[in-house]
Each structure stands twice: as structure tokens, then as C-alpha cells.
C-alpha atoms as a PDB file:
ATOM      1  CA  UNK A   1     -26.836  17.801  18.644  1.00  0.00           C
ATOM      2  CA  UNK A   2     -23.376  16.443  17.839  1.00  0.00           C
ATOM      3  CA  UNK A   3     -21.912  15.803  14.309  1.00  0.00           C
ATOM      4  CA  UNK A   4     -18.698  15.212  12.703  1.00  0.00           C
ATOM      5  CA  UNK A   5     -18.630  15.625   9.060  1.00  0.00           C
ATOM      6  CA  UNK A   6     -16.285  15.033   6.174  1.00  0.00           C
ATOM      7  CA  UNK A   7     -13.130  16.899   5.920  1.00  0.00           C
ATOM      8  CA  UNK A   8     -12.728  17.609  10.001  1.00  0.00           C
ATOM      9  CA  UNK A   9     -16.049  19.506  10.127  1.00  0.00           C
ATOM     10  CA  UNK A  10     -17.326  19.491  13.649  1.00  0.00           C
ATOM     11  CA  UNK A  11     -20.730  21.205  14.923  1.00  0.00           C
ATOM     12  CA  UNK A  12     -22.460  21.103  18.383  1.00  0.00           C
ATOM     13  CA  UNK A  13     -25.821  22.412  19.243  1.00  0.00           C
ATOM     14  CA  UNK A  14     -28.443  22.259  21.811  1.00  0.00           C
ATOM     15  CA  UNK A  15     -31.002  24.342  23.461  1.00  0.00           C
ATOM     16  CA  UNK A  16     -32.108  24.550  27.129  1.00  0.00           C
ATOM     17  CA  UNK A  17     -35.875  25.567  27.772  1.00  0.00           C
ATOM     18  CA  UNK A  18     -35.732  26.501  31.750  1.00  0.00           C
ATOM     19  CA  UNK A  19     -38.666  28.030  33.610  1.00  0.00           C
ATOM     20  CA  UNK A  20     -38.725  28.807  37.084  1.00  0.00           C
ATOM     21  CA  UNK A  21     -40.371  30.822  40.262  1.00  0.00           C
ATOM     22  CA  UNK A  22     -42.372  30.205  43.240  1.00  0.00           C
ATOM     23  CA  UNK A  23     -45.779  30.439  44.413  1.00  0.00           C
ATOM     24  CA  UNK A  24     -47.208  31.153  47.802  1.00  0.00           C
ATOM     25  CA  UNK A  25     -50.672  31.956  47.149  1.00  0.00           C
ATOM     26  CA  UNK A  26     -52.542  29.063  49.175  1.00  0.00           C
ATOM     27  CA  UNK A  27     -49.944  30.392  52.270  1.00  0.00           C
ATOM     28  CA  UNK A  28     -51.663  33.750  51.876  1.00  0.00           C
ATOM     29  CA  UNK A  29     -55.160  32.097  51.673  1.00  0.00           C
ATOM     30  CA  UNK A  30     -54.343  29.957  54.987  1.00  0.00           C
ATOM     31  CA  UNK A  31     -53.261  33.260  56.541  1.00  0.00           C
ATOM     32  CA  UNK A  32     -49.485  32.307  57.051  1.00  0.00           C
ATOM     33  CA  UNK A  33     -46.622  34.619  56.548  1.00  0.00           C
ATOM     34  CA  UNK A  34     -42.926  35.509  57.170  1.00  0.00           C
ATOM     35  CA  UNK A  35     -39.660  36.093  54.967  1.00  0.00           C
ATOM     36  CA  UNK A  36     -40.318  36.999  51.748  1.00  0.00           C
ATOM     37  CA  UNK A  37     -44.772  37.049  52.103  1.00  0.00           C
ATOM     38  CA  UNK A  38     -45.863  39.931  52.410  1.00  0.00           C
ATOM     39  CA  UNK A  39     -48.856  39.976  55.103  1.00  0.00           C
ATOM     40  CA  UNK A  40     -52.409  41.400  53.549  1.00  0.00           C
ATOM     41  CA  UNK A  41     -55.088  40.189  51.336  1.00  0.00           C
ATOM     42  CA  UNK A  42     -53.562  41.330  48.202  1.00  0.00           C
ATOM     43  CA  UNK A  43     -52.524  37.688  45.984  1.00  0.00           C
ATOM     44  CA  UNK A  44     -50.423  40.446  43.776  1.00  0.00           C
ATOM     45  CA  UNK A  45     -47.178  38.285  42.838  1.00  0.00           C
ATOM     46  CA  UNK A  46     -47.902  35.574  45.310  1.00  0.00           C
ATOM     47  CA  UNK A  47     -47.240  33.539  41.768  1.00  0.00           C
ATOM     48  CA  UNK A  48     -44.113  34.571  40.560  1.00  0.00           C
ATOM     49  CA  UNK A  49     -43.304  31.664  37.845  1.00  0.00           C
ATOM     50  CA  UNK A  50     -41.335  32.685  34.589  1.00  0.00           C
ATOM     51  CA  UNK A  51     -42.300  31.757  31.102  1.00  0.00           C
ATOM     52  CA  UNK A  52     -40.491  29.023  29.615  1.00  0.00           C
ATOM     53  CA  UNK A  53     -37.395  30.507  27.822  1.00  0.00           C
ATOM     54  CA  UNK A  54     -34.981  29.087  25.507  1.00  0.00           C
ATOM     55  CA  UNK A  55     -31.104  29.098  25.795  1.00  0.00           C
ATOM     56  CA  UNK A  56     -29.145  28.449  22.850  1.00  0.00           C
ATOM     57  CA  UNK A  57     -25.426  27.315  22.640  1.00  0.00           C
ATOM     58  CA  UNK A  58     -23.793  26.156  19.521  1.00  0.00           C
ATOM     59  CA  UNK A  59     -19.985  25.459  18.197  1.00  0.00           C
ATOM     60  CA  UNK A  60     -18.245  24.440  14.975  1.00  0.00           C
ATOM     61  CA  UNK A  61     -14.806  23.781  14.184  1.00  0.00           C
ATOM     62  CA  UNK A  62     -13.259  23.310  10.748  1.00  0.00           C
ATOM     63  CA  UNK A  63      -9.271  22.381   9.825  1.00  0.00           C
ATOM     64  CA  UNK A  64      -8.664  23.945   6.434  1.00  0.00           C
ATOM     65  CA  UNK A  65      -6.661  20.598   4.971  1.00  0.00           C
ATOM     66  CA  UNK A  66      -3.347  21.575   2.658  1.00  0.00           C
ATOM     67  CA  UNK A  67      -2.745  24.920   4.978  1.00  0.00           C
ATOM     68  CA  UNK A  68      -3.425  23.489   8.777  1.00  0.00           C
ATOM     69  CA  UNK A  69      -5.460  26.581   9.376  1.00  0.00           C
ATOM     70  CA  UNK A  70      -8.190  25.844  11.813  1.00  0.00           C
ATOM     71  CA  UNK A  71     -11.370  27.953  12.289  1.00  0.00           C
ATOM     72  CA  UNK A  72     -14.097  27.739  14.771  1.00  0.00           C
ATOM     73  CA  UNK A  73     -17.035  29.756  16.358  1.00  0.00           C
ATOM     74  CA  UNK A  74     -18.977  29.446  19.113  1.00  0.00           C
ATOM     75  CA  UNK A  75     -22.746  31.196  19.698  1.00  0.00           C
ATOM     76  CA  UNK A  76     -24.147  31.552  22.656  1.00  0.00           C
ATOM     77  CA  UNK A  77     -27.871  33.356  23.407  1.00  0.00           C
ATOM     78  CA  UNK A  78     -29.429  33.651  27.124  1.00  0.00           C
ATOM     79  CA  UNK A  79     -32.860  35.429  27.920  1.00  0.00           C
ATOM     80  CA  UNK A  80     -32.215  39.234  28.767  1.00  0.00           C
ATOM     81  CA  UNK A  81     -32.922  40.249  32.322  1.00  0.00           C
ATOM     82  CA  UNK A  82     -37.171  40.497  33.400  1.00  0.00           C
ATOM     83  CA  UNK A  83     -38.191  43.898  33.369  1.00  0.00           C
ATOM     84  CA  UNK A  84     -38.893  45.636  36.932  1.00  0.00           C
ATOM     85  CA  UNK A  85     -40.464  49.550  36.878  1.00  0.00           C
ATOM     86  CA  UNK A  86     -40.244  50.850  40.520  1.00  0.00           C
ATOM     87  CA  UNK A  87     -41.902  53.778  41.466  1.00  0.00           C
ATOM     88  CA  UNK A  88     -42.078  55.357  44.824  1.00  0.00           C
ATOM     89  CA  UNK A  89     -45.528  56.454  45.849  1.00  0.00           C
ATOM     90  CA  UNK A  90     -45.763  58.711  48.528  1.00  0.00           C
ATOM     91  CA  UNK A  91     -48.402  57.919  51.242  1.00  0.00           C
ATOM     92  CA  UNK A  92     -50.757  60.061  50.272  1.00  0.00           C
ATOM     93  CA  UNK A  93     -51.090  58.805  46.975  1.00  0.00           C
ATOM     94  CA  UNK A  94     -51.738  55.243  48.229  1.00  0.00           C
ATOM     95  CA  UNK A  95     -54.533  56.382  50.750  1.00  0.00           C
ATOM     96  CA  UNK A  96     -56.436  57.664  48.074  1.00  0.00           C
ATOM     97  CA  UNK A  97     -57.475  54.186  47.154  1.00  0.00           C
ATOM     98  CA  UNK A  98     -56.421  52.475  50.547  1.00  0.00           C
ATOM     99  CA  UNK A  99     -59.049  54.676  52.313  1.00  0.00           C
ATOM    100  CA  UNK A 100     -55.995  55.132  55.214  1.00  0.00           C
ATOM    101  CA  UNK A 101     -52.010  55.708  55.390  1.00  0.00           C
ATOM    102  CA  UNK A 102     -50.223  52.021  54.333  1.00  0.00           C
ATOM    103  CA  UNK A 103     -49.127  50.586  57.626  1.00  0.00           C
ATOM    104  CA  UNK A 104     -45.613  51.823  58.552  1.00  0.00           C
ATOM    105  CA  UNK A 105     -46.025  55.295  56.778  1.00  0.00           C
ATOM    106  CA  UNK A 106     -44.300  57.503  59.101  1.00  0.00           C
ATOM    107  CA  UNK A 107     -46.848  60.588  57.028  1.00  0.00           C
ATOM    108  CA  UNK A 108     -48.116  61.679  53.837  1.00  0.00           C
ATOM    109  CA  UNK A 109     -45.103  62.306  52.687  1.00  0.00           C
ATOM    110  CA  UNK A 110     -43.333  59.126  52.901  1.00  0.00           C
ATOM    111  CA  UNK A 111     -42.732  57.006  49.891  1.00  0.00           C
ATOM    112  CA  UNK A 112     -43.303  52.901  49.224  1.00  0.00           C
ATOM    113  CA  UNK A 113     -41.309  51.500  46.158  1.00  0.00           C
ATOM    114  CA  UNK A 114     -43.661  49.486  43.718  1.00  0.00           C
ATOM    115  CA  UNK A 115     -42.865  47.778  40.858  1.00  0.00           C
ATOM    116  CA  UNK A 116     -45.153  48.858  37.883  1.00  0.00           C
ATOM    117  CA  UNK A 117     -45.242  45.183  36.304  1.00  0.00           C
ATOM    118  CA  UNK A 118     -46.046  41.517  37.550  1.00  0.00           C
ATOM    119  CA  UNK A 119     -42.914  39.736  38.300  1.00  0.00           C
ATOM    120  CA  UNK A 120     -42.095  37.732  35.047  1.00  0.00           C
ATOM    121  CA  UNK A 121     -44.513  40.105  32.892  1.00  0.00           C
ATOM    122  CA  UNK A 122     -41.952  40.847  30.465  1.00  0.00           C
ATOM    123  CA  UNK A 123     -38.796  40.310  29.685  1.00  0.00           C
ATOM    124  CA  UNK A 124     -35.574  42.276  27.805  1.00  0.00           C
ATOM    125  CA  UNK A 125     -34.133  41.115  24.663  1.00  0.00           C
ATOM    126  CA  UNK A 126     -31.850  38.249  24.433  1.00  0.00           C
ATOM    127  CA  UNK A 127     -28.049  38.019  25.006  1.00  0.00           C
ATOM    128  CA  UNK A 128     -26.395  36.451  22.006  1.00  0.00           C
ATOM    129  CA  UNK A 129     -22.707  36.503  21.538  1.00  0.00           C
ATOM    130  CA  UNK A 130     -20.324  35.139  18.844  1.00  0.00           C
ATOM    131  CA  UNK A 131     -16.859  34.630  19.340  1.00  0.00           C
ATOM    132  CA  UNK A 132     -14.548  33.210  16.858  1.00  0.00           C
ATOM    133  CA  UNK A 133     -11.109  31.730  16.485  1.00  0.00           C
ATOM    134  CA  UNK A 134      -8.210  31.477  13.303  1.00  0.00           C
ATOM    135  CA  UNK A 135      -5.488  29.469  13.824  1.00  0.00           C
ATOM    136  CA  UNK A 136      -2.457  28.106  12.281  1.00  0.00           C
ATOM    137  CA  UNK A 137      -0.597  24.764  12.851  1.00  0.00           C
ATOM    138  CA  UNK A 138       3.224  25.059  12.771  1.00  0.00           C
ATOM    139  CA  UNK A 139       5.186  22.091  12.236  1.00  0.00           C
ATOM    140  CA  UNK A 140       9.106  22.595  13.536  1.00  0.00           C
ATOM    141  CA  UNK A 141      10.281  18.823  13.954  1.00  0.00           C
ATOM    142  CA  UNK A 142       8.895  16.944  16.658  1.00  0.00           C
ATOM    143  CA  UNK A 143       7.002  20.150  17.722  1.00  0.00           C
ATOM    144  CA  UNK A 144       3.678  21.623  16.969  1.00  0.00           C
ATOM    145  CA  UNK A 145       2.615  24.675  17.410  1.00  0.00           C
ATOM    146  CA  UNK A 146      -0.672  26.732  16.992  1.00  0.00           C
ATOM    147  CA  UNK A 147      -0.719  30.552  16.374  1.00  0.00           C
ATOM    148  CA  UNK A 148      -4.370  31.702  17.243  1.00  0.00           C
ATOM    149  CA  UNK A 149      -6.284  34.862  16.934  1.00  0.00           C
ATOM    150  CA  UNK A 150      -9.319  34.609  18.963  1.00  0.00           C
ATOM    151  CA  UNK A 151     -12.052  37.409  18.619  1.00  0.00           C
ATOM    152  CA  UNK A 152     -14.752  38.071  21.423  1.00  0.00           C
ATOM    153  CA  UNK A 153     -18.040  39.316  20.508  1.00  0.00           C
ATOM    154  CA  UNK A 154     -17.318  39.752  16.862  1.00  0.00           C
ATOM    155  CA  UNK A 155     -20.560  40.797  16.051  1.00  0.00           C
ATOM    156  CA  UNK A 156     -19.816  44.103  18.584  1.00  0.00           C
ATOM    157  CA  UNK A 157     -23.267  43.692  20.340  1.00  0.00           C
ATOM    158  CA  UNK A 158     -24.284  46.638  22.283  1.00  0.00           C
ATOM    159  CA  UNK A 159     -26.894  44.243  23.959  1.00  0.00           C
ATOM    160  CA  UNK A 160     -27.788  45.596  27.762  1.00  0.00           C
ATOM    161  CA  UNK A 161     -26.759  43.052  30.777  1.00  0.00           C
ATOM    162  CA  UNK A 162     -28.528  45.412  33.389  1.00  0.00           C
ATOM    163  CA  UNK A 163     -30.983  48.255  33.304  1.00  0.00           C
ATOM    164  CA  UNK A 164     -32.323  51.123  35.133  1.00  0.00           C
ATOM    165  CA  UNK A 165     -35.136  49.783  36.703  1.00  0.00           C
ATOM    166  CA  UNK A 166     -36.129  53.126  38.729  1.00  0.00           C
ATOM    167  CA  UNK A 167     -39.326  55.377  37.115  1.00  0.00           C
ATOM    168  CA  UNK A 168     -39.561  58.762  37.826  1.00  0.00           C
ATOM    169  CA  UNK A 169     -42.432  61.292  36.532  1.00  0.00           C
ATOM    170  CA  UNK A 170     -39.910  63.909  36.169  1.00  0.00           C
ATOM    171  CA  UNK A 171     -37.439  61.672  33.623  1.00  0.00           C
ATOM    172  CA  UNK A 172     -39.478  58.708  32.638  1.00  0.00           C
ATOM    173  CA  UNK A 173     -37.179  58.393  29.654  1.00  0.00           C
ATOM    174  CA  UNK A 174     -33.982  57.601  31.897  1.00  0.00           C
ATOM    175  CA  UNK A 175     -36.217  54.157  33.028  1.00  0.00           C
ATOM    176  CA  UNK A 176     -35.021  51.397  30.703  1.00  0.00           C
ATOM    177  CA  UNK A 177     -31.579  52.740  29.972  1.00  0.00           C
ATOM    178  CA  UNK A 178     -28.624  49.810  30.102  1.00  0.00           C
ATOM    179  CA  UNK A 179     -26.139  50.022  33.604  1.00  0.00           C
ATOM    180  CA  UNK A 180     -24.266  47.331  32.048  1.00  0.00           C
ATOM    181  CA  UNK A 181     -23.973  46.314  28.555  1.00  0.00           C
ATOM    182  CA  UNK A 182     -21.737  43.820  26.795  1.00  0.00           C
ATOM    183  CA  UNK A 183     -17.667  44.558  26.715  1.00  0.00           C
ATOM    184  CA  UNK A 184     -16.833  45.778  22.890  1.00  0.00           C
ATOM    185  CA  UNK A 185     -15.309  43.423  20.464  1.00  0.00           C
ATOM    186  CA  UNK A 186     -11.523  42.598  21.496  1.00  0.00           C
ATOM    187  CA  UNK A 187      -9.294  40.597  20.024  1.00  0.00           C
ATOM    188  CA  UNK A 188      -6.177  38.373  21.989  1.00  0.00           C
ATOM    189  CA  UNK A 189      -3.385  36.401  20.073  1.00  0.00           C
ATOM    190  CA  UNK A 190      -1.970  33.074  21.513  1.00  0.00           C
ATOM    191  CA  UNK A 191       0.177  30.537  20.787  1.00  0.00           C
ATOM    192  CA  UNK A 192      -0.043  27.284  21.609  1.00  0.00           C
ATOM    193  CA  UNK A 193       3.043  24.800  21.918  1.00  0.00           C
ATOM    194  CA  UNK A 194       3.242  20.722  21.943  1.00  0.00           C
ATOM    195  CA  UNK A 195       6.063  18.645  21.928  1.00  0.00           C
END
């Protein structure tokens, strides 16, 4: 979406719905494996594709007439990261359903990473940010300048980029937790000069 409206308004839109992912099941069936299939019977995550998932962008600008002050904000929102659980079992934990060790256990002891959900199952909550932007126009003579104040996640989301994606018995509640979140509002004056 694109539209100019009276008075200087301008707004811009759109929205991206994006799926993606992979599936090797029939390899699996046929027997065939190598980089990235894992060899066995087991069609866990041979289909790995993600639910379709929308991206929204959007931007308006505005020039206040009279006092040449121009405003504008921009919004942005992208689908949070999938949500991975991975536990190590030990061996022996495994051969209590397996009926034997899992091939390459070096003993009952040992450990194999698994991730507690499908690939794709679910997903963390979206990344939205708003940024906006005040500026004045200064006319001295022939030249034109434009004092700006620009502000960067306004809103001060908290929203988590990365998370820990390791469970544990002994501290399930540390599973989940943000790495990585988004940076805290800042704010960064310009100036802009044309002649």
C-alpha cells in the first residue's frame, strides 16, 4: 500500500506472508541418507516446513505546514524465533524404550541432545519495533537545513531476539529465558544541510 494524502501526508504499508522448510521423508522411505538425514526408521522431523507467518512493515511521514516541522514513523514486526527445548538424555534412559544403547553411546552414562518439540511446533512472540523522527526545516538564504531528533524503539520493547533453548530437570525455569533482547530506547540528533 502506497498513499499520498492532502497536506504532505504520506503512508506505506505492506505485509509479507513467507513460509519455508524442507522435507526428506520419501529419502528416508527409499533408504537414502547423508548430510543433514539422519539414518533410522524414525520420519521424526523428516518434514520440517514452517507455518505461514506474516511480516509487517509500515511508514508515514507528515510536514506540519506554517512551522516546516516534519514527523514520521516507521513500524516494523517479524515472527519471533521457533522454539527449540534440548534435553540431554543419557543412554540409559533411551534404552529403556530402544530395548539397546543408541548407536555411538560410548555407555550408560553418555548423553544425546533432543529437542523436546517438532521443528516449527511453535513459535516466540513477534518482534515489533517503532521508531520515530521530529524534524525542523531551517531556511538561512539559499540554504536549508533540517534539525532531526530520531528515536529508536520508542515504545522501549523488552521483546527477546534469542533464548535459552537448553532444559534441565534441575532448573527447568532457566529454559525460555531471553540471551538477547532488543537494545533500550535511544535517542540521536542530526542535522541535515542542503545548499
Amino acid at each position: 500500500m502506497n498513499a499520498r494524502l492532502l497536506n504532505g501526508l504520506a503512508l506505506r504499508g505492506g505485509i509479507v506472508l513467507s513460509t519455508s522448510g524442507d522435507d526428506f521423508c520419501t529419502y528416508k522411505d527409499l533408504g537414502y541418507y547423508g548430510t543433514g538425514i539422519v539414518e533410522g526408521p524414525s520420519h521424526r522431523n523428516c518434514r520440517t516446513l514452517s507455518p505461514w507467518q506474516p511480516e509487517y512493515r509500515a511508514l508515514g511521514t507528515y510536514t506540519i505546514p506554517k512551522i516546516d516541522v516534519q514527523v514520521a514513523g516507521t513500524m516494523t514486526s517479524r515472527p519471533g524465533p521457533q522454539k527449540v527445548a534440548t534435553y540431554q538424555f543419557l543412554a540409559s534412559e533411551i534404552q529403556q524404550t530402544l530395548g539397546r544403547l543408541p548407536s555411538g553411546a560410548a555407555g550408560p552414562t553418555s548423553t544425546t541432545a533432543i529437542n523436546l518439540f517438532e521443528n516449527n511446533e511453535e513459535f516466540y512472540p513477534h518482534i515489533t519495533i517503532v521508531d520515530l523522527r521530529v524534524g525542523k526545516i531551517l531556511r538561512i538564504g539559499k540554504m536549508r537545513a533540517n534539525v532531526m531528533l530520531d528515536v529508536f524503539n520508542s515504545l522501549n520493547a523488552s521483546t527477546g531476539q534469542t533464548y535459552n533453548a537448553t532444559y534441565s530437570r534441575t532448573n527447568p525455569e532457566l529454559w525460555g529465558t531471553p540471551t538477547l533482547i532488543l537494545p533500550a530506547r535511544f535517542a540521536r540528533v542530526g542535522v541535515q544541510v542542503d545548499f
